[in-house]
N, C-alpha and C. Protein backbone atom coordinates (compact mmCIF):
# COMPACT_ATOMS: atom_id res chain seq x y z
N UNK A 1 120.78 85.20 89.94
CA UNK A 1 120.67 86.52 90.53
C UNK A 1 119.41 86.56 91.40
N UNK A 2 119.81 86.90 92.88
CA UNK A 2 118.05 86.99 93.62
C UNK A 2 117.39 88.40 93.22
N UNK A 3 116.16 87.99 93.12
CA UNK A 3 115.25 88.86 93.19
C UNK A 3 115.13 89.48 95.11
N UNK A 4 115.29 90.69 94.21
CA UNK A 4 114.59 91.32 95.61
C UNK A 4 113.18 92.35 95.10
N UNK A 5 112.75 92.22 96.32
CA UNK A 5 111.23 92.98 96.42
C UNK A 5 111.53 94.56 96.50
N UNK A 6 110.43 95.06 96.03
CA UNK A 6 110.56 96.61 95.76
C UNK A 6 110.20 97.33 97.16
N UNK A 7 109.67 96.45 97.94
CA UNK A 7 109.54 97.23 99.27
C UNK A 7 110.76 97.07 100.05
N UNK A 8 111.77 96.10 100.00
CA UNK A 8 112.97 95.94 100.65
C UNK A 8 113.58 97.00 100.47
N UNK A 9 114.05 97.42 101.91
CA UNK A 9 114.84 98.90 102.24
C UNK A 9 115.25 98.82 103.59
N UNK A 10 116.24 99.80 103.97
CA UNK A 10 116.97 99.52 104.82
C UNK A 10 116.09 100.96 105.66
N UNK A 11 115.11 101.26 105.11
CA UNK A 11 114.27 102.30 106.20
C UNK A 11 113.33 101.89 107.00
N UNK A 12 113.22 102.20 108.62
CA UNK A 12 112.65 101.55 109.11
C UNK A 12 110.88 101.26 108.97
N UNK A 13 110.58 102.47 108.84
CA UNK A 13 109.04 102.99 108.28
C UNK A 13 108.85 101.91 107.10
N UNK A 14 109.81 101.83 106.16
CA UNK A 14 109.18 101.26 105.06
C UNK A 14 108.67 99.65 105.50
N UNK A 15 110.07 98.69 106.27
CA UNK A 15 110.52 97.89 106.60
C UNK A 15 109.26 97.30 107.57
N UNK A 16 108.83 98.53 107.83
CA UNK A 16 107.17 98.18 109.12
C UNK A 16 106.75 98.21 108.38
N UNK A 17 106.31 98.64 107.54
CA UNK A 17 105.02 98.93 106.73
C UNK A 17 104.74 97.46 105.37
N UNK A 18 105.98 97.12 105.24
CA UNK A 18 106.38 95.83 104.61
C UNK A 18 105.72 94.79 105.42
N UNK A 19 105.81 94.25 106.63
CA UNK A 19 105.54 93.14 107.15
C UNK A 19 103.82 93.50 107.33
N UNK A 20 103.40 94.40 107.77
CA UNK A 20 101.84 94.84 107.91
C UNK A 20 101.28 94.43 106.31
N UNK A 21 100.30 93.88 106.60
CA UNK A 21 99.41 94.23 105.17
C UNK A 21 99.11 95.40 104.58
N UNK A 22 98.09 95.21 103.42
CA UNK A 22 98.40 96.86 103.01
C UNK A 22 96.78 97.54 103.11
N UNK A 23 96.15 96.31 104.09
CA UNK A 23 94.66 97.31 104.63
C UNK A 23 94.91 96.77 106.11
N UNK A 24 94.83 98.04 106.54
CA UNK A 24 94.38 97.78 108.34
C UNK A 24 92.83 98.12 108.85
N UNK A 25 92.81 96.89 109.71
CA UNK A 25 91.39 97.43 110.80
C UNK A 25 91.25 98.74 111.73
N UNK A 26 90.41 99.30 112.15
CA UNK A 26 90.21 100.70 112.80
C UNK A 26 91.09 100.07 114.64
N UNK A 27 90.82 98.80 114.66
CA UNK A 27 91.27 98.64 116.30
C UNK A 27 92.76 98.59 115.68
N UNK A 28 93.75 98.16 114.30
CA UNK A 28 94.95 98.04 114.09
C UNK A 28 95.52 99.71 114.56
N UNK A 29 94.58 100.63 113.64
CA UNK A 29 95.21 101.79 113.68
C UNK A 29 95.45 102.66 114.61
N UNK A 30 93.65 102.28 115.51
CA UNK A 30 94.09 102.89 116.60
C UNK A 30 95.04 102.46 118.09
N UNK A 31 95.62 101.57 117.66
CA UNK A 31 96.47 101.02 118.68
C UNK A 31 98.06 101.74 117.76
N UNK A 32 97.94 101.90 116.57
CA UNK A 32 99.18 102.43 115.94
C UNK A 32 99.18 103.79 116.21
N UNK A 33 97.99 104.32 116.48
CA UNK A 33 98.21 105.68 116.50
C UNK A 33 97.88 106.35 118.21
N UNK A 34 97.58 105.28 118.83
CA UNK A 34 97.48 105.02 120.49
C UNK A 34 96.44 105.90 121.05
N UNK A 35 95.12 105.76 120.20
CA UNK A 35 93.68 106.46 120.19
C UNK A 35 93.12 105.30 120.19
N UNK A 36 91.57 105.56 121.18
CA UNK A 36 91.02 104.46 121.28
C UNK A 36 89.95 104.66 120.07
N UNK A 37 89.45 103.21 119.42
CA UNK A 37 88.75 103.10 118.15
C UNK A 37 87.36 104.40 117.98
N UNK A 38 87.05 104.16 118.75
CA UNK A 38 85.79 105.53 119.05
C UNK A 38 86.40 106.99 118.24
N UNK A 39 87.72 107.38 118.57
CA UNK A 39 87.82 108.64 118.15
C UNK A 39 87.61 108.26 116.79
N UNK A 40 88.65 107.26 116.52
CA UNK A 40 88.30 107.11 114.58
C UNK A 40 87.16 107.14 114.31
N UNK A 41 85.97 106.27 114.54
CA UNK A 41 84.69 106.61 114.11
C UNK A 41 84.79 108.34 114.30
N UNK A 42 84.85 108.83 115.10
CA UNK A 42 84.35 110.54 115.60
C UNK A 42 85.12 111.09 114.10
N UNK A 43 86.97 110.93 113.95
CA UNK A 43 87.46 111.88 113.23
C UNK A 43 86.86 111.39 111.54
N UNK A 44 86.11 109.88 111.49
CA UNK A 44 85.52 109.79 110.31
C UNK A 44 84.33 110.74 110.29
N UNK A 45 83.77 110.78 110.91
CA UNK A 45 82.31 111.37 110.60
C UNK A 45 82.60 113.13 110.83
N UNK A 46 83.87 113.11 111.15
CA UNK A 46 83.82 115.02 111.31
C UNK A 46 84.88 115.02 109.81
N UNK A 47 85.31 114.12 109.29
CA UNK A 47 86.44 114.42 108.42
C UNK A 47 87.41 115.17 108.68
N UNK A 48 88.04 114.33 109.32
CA UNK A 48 89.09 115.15 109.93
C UNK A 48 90.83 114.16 110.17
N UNK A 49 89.89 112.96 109.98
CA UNK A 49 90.86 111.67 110.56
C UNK A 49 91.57 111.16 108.90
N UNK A 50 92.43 110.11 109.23
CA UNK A 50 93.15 109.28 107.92
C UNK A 50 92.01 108.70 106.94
N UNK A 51 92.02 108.84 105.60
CA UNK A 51 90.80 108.55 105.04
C UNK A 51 90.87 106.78 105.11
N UNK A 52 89.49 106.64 104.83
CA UNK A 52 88.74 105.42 105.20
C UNK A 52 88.17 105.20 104.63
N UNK A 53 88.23 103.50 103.88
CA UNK A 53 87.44 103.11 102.79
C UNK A 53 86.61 101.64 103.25
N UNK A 54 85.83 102.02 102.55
CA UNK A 54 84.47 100.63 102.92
C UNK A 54 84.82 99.53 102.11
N UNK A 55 84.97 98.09 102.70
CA UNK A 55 84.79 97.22 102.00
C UNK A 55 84.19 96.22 102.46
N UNK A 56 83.21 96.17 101.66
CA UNK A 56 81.66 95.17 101.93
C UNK A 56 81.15 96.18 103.21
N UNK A 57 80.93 95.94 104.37
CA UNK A 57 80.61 96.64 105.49
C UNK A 57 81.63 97.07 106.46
N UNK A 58 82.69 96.69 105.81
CA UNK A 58 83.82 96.82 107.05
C UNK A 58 84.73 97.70 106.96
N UNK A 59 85.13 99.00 108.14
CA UNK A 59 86.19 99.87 107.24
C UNK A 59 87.41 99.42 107.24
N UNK A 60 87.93 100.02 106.23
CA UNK A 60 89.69 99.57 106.48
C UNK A 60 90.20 100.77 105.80
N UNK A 61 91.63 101.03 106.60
CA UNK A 61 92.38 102.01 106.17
C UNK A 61 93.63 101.60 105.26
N UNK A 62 94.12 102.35 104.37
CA UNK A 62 95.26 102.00 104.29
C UNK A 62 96.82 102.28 104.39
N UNK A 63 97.40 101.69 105.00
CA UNK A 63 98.86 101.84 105.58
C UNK A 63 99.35 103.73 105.16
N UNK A 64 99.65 103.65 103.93
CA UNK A 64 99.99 104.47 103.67
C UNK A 64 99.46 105.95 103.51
N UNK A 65 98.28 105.63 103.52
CA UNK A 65 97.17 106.72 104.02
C UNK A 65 97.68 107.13 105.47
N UNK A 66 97.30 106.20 106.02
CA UNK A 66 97.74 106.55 107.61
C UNK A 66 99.04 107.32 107.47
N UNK A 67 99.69 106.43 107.66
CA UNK A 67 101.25 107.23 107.47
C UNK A 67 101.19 108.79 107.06
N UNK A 68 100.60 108.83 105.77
CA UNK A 68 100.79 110.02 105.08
C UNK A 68 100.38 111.08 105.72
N UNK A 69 98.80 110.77 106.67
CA UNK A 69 97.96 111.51 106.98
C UNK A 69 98.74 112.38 108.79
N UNK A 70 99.33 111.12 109.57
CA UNK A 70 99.78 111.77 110.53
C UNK A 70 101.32 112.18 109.94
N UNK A 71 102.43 112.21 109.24
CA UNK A 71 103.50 113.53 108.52
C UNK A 71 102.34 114.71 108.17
N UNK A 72 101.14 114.70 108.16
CA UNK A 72 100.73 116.11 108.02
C UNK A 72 100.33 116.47 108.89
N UNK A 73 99.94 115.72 109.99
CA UNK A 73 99.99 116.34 111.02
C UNK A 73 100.90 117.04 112.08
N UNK A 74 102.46 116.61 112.09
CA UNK A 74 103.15 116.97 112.36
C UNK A 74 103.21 118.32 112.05
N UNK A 75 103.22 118.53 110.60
CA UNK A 75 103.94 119.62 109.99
C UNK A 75 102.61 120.93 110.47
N UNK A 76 103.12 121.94 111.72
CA UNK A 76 102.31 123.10 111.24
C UNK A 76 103.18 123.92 112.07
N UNK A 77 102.62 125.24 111.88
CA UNK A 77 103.34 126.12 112.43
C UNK A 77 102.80 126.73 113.81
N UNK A 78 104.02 127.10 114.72
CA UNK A 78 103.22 127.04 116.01
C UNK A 78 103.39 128.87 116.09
N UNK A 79 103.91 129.91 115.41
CA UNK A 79 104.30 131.06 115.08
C UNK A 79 103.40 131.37 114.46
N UNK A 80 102.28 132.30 115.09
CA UNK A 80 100.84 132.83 114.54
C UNK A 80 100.55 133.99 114.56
């Protein structure tokens, strides 16, 4: 019987997020999120951006952070 992996899915999001590792660099994200690296530093230091974790000196985000963080951005209401 094959084993299959728990990330195998026939969704495409997941299916990307599968082949990526599961920490990205600030130049990975901001080319994923098509912002140049500068704003990330900016939306880190205003807290405002995908959270960001230090390891040793270097930041890295992770996948699913990201992800998570821009579906909330989507979601608001434009009826005020």
């Amino acid at each position: 019987m094959p084993k299959t992996s728990p990330r195998s899915t026939d969704d495409p999001d997941t299916a990307a997020a599968a082949k990526r590792g599961p920490l990205a660099t600030p130049t990975e994200v901001a080319a994923y999120l098509g912002v140049p690296v500068k704003t990330l530093y900016q939306w880190k230091y205003r807290g405002i951006g995908p959270n960001v974790h230090k390891v040793g000196r270097h930041l890295r985000y992770r996948w699913h952070e990201v992800d998570a963080w821009l579906k909330s951005q989507a979601t608001y209401d434009l009826a005020v």
